[in-house]
C-alpha atoms as a PDB file:
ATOM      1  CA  UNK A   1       5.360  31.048 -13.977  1.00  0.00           C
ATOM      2  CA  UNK A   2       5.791  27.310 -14.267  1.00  0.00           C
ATOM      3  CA  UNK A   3       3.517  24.453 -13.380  1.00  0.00           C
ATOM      4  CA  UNK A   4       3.019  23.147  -9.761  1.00  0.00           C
ATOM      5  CA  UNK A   5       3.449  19.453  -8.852  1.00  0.00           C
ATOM      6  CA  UNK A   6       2.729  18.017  -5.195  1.00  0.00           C
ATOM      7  CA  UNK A   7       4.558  14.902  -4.068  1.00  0.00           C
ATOM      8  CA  UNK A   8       3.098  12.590  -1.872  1.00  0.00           C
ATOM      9  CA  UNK A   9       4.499   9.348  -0.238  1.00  0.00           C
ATOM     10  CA  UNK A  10       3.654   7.082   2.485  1.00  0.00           C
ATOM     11  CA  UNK A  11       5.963   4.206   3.346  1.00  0.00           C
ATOM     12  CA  UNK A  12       3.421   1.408   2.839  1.00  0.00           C
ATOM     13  CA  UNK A  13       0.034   0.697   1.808  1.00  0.00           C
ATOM     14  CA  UNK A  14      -1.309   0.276   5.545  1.00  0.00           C
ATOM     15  CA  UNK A  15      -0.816   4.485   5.874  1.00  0.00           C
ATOM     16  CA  UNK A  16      -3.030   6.691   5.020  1.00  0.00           C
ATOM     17  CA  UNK A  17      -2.077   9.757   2.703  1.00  0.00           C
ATOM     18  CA  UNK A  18      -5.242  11.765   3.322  1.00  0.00           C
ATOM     19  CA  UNK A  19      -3.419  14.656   5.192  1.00  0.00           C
ATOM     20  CA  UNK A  20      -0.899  14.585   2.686  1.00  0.00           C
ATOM     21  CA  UNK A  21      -3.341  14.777  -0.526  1.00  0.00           C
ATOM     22  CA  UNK A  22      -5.265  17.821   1.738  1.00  0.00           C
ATOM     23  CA  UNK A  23      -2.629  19.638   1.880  1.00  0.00           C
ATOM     24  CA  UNK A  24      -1.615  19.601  -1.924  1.00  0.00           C
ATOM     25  CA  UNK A  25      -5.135  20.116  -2.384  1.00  0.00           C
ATOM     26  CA  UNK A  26      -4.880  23.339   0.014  1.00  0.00           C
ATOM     27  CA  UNK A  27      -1.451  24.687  -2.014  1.00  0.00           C
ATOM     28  CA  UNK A  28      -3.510  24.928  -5.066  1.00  0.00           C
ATOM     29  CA  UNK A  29      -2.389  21.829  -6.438  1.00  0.00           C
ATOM     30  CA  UNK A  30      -4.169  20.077  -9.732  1.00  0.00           C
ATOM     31  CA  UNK A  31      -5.392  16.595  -8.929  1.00  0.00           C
ATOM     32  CA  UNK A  32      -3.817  15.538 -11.951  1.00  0.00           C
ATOM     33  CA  UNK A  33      -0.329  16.997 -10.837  1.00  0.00           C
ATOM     34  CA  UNK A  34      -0.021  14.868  -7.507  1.00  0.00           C
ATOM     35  CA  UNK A  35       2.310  11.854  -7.370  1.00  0.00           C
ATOM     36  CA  UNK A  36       2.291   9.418  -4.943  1.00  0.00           C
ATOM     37  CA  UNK A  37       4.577   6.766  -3.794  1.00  0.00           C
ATOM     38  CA  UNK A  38       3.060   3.755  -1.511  1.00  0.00           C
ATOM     39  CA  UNK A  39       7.100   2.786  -0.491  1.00  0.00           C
ATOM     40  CA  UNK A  40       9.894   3.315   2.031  1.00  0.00           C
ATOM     41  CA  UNK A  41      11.775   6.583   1.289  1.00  0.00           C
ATOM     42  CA  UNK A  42      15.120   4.827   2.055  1.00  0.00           C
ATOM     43  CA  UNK A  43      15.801   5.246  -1.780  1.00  0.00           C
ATOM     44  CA  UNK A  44      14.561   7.081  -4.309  1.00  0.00           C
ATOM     45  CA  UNK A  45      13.697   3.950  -7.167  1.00  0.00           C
ATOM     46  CA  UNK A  46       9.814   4.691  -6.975  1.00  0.00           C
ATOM     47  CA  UNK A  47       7.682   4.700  -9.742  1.00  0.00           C
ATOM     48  CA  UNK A  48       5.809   8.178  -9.256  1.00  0.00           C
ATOM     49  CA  UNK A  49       8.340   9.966  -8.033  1.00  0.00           C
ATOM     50  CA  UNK A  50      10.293   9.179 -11.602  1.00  0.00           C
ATOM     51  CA  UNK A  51       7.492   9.853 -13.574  1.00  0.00           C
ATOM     52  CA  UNK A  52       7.271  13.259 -11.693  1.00  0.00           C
ATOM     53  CA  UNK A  53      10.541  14.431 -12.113  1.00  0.00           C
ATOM     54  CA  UNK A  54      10.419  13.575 -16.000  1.00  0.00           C
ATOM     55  CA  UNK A  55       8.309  15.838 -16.522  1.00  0.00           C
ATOM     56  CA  UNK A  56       9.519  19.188 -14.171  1.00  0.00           C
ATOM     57  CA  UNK A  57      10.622  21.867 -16.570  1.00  0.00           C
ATOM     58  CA  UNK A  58      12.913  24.656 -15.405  1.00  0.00           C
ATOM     59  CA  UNK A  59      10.454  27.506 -13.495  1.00  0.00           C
ATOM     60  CA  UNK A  60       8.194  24.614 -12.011  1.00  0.00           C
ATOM     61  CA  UNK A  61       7.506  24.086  -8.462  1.00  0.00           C
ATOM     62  CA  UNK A  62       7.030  20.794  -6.005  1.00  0.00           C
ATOM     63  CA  UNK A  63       5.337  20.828  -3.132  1.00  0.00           C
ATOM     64  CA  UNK A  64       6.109  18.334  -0.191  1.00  0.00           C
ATOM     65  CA  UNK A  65       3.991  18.364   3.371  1.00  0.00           C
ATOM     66  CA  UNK A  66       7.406  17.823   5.512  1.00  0.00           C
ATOM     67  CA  UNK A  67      11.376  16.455   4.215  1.00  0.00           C
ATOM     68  CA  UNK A  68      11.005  12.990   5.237  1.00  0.00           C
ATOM     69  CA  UNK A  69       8.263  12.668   2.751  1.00  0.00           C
ATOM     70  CA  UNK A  70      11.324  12.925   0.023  1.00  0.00           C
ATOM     71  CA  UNK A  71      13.218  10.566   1.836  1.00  0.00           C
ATOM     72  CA  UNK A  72      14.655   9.472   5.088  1.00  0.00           C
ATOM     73  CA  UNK A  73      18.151   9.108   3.866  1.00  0.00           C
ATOM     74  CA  UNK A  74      20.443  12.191   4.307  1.00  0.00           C
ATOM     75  CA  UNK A  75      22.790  11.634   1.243  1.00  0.00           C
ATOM     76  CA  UNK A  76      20.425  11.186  -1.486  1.00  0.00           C
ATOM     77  CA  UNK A  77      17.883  13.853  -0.154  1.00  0.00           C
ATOM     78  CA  UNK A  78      20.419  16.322  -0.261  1.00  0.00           C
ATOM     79  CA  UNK A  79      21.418  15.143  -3.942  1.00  0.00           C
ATOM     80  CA  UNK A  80      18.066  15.089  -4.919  1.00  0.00           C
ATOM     81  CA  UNK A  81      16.889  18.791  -3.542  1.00  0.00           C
ATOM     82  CA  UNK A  82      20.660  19.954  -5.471  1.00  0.00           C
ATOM     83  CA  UNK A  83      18.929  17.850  -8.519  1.00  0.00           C
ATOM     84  CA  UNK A  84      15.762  19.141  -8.386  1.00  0.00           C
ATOM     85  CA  UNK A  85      17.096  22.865  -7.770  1.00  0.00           C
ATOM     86  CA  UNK A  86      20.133  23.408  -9.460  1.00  0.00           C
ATOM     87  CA  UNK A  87      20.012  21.116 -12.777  1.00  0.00           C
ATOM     88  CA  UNK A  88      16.198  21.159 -13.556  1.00  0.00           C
ATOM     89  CA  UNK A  89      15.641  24.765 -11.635  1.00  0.00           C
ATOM     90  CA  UNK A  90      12.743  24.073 -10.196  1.00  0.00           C
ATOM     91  CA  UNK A  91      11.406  25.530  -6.949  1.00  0.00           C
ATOM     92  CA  UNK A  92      10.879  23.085  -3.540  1.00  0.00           C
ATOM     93  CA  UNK A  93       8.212  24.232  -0.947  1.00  0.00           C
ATOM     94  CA  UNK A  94       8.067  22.262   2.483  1.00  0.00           C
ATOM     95  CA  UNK A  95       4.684  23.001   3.777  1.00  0.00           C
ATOM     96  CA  UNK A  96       5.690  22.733   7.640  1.00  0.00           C
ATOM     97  CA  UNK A  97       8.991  24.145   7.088  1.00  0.00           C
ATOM     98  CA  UNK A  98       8.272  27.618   5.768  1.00  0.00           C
ATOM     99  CA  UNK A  99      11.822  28.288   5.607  1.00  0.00           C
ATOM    100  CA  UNK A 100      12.372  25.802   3.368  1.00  0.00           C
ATOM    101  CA  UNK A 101      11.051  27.390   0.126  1.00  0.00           C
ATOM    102  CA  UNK A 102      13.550  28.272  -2.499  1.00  0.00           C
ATOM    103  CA  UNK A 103      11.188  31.144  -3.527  1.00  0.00           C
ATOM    104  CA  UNK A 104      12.275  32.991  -0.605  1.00  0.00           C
ATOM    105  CA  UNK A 105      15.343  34.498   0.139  1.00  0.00           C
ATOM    106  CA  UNK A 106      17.222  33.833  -3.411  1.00  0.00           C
ATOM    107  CA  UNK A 107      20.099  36.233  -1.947  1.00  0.00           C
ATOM    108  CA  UNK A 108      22.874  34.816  -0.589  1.00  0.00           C
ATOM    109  CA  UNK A 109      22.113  34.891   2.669  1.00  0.00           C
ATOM    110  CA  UNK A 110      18.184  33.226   1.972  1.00  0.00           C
ATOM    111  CA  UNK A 111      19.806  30.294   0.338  1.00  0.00           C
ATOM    112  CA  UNK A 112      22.705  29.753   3.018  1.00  0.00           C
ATOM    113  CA  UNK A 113      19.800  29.315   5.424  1.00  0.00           C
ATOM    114  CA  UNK A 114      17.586  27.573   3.497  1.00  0.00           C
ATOM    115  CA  UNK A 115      20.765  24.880   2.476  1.00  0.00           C
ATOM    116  CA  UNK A 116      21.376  24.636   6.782  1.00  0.00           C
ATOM    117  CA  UNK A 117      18.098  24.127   7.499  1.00  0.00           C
ATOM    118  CA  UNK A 118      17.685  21.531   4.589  1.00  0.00           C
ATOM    119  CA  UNK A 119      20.749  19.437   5.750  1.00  0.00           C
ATOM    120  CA  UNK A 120      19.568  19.655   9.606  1.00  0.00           C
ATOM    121  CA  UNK A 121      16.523  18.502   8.965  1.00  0.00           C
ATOM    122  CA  UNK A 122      17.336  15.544   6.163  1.00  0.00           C
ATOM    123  CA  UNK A 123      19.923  14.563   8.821  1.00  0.00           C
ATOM    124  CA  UNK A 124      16.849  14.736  11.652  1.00  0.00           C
ATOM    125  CA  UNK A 125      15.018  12.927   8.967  1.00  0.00           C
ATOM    126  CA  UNK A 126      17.934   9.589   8.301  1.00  0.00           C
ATOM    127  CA  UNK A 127      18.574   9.654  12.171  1.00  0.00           C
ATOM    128  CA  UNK A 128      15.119   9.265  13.280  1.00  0.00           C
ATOM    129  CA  UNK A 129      14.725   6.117  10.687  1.00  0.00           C
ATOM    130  CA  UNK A 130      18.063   4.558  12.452  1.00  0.00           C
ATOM    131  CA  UNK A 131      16.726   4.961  15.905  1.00  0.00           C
ATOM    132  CA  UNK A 132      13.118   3.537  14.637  1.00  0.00           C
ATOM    133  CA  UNK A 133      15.182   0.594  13.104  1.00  0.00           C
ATOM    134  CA  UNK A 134      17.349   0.254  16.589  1.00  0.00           C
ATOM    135  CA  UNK A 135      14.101   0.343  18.518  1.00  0.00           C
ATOM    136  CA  UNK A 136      12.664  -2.009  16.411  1.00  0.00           C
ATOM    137  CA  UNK A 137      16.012  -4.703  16.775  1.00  0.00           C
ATOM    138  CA  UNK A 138      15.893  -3.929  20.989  1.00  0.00           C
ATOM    139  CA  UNK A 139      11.917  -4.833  20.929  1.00  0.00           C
ATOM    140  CA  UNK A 140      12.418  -7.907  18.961  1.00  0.00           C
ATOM    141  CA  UNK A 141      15.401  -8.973  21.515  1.00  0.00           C
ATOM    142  CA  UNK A 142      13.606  -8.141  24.392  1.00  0.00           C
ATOM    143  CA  UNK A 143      10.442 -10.019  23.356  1.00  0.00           C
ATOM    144  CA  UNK A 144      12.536 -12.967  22.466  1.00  0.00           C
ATOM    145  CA  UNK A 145      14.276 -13.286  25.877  1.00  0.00           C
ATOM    146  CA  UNK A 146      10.585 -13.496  27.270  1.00  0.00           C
ATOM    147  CA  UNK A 147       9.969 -16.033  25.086  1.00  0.00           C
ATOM    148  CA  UNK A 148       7.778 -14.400  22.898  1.00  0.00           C
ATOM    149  CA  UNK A 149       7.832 -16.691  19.319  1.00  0.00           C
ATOM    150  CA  UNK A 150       7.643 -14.379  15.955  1.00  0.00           C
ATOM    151  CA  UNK A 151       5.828 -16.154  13.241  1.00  0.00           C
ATOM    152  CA  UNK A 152       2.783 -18.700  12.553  1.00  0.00           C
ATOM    153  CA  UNK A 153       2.379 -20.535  15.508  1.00  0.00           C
ATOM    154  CA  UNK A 154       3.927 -23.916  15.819  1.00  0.00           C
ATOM    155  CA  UNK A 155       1.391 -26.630  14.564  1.00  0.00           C
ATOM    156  CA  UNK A 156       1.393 -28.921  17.701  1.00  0.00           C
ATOM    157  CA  UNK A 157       2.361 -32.291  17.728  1.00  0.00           C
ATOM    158  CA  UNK A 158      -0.284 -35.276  18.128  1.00  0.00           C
ATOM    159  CA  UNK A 159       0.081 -37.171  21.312  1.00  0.00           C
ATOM    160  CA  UNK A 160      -0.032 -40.657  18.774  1.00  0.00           C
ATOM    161  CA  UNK A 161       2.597 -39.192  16.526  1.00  0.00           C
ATOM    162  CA  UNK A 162       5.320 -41.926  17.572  1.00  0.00           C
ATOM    163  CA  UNK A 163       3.061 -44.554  16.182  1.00  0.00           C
ATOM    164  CA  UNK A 164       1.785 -42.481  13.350  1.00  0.00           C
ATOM    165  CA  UNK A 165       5.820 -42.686  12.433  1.00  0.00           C
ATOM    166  CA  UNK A 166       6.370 -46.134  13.152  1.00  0.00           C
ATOM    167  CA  UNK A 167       3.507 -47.170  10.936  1.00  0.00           C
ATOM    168  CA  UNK A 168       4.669 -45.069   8.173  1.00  0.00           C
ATOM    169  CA  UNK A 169       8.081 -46.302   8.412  1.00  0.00           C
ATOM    170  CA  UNK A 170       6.967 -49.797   8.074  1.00  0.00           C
ATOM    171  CA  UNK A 171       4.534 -48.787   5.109  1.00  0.00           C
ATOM    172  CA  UNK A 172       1.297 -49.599   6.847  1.00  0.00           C
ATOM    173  CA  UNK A 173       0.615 -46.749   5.625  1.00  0.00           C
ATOM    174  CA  UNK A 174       1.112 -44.019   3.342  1.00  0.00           C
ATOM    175  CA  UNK A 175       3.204 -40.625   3.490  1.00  0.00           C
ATOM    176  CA  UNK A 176      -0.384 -39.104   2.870  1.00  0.00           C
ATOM    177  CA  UNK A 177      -2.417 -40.884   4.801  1.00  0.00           C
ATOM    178  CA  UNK A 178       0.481 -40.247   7.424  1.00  0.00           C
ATOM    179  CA  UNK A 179       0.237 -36.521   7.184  1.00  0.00           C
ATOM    180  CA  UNK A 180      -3.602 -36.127   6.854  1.00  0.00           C
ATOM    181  CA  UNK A 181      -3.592 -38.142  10.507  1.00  0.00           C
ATOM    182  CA  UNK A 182      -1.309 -35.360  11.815  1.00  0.00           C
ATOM    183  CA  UNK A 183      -3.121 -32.632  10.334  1.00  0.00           C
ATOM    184  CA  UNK A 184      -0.043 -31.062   8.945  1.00  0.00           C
ATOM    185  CA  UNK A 185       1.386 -30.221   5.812  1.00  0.00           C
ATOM    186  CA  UNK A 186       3.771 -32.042   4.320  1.00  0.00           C
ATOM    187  CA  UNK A 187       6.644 -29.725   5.250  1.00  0.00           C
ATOM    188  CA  UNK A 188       5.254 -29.149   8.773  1.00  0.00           C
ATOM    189  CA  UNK A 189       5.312 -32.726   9.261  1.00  0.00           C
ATOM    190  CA  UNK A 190       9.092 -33.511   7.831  1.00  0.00           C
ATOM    191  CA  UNK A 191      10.040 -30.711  10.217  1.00  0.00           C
ATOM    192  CA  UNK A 192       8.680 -32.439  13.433  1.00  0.00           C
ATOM    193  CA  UNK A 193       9.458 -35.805  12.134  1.00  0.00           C
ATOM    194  CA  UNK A 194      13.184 -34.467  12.451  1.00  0.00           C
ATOM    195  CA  UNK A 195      12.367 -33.101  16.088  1.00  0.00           C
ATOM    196  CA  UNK A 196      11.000 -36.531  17.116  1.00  0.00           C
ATOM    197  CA  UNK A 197      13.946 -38.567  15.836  1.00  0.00           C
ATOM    198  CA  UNK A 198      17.013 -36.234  17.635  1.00  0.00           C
ATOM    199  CA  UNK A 199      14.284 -36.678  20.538  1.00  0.00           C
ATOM    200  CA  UNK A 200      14.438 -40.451  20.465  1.00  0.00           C
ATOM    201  CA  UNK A 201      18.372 -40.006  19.959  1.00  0.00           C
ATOM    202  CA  UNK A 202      18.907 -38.020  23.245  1.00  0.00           C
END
């Protein structure tokens, strides 16, 4: 029997990956042989998860919790789980998807179900990151038409700014003195030095 690996990934470092790590932990899983990702599973360039599959030997067996912790995008999981399963020969158990465990069911008949319920479920996986990302794009829209502002809030401009401006421009006094009376940074204050003059231009 080969060796067992878990595989762990959460999409940023803001998640946590306790349930992941208990349930490796549960499968029987070495802390030594758990990888874990802190990145989006939109591709599969992640350190861990390279490192990982370097060392899988033909006989060995990964453990995920659910699909989408492979990846969210339905073309490369399903090259990956044909990677992983055909050219290395290693086994794949999904924890919450009992039916997706390649020890099970190597007849023909085991592994036409196991191969349906892999590519429903990566699919599931890819379309429920499209509809996050949609969802996402409508709620930034919709917050815009309110006029809801994304960003640092805009540093406001001093009511004496005009004359701040008109000094400056006739060197009494200097760009940083200028910007120090603003309370701005330099940037900030080129920016609404721009705003003022198309003002005074209208």
């Amino acid at each position: 029997m080969g060796k067992a690996y878990g595989y762990v990934r959460v999409s940023s470092t803001e998640q946590n990956e306790g349930r992941q790590m208990a349930a490796m932990e549960q499968a029987g899983v070495a802390a030594g042989d758990i990888f874990m990702d802190k990145q989006s599973g939109k591709d599969f360039f992640r350190e861990d998860y390279g490192k990982m599959v370097s060392k899988m030997q033909k006989g060995d067996l990964l453990y995920i919790l659910s699909i989408d912790r492979l990846g969210r995008n339905y073309a490369e999981i399903q090259n990956q789980w044909r990677m992983l399963t055909k050219e290395i020969g290693i086994d794949i158990c999904v924890l919450d998807m009992p039916l997706l465990d390649t020890r099970n069911g190597k007849d023909l008949m085991g592994t036409f179900i196991a191969d349906l319920v892999l590519q429903i479920l990566s699919f599931v996986a890819e379309s429920e990151r499209e509809n996050i990302r949609s969802r996402q794009e409508q709620g930034i829209a919709a917050a815009k038409k309110r006029g809801v502002r994304f960003g640092r809030p805009q540093m406001p401009m001093p009511d004496n700014f005009g004359k701040i401006v008109q000094k400056w421009e006739n060197k009494q006094m200097t760009f940083r003195d200028a910007v120090q009376e603003c309370k701005m940074s330099p940037a900030t204050f080129y920016r609404r030095l721009k705003e003022y003059r198309m003002g005074r231009e209208l």
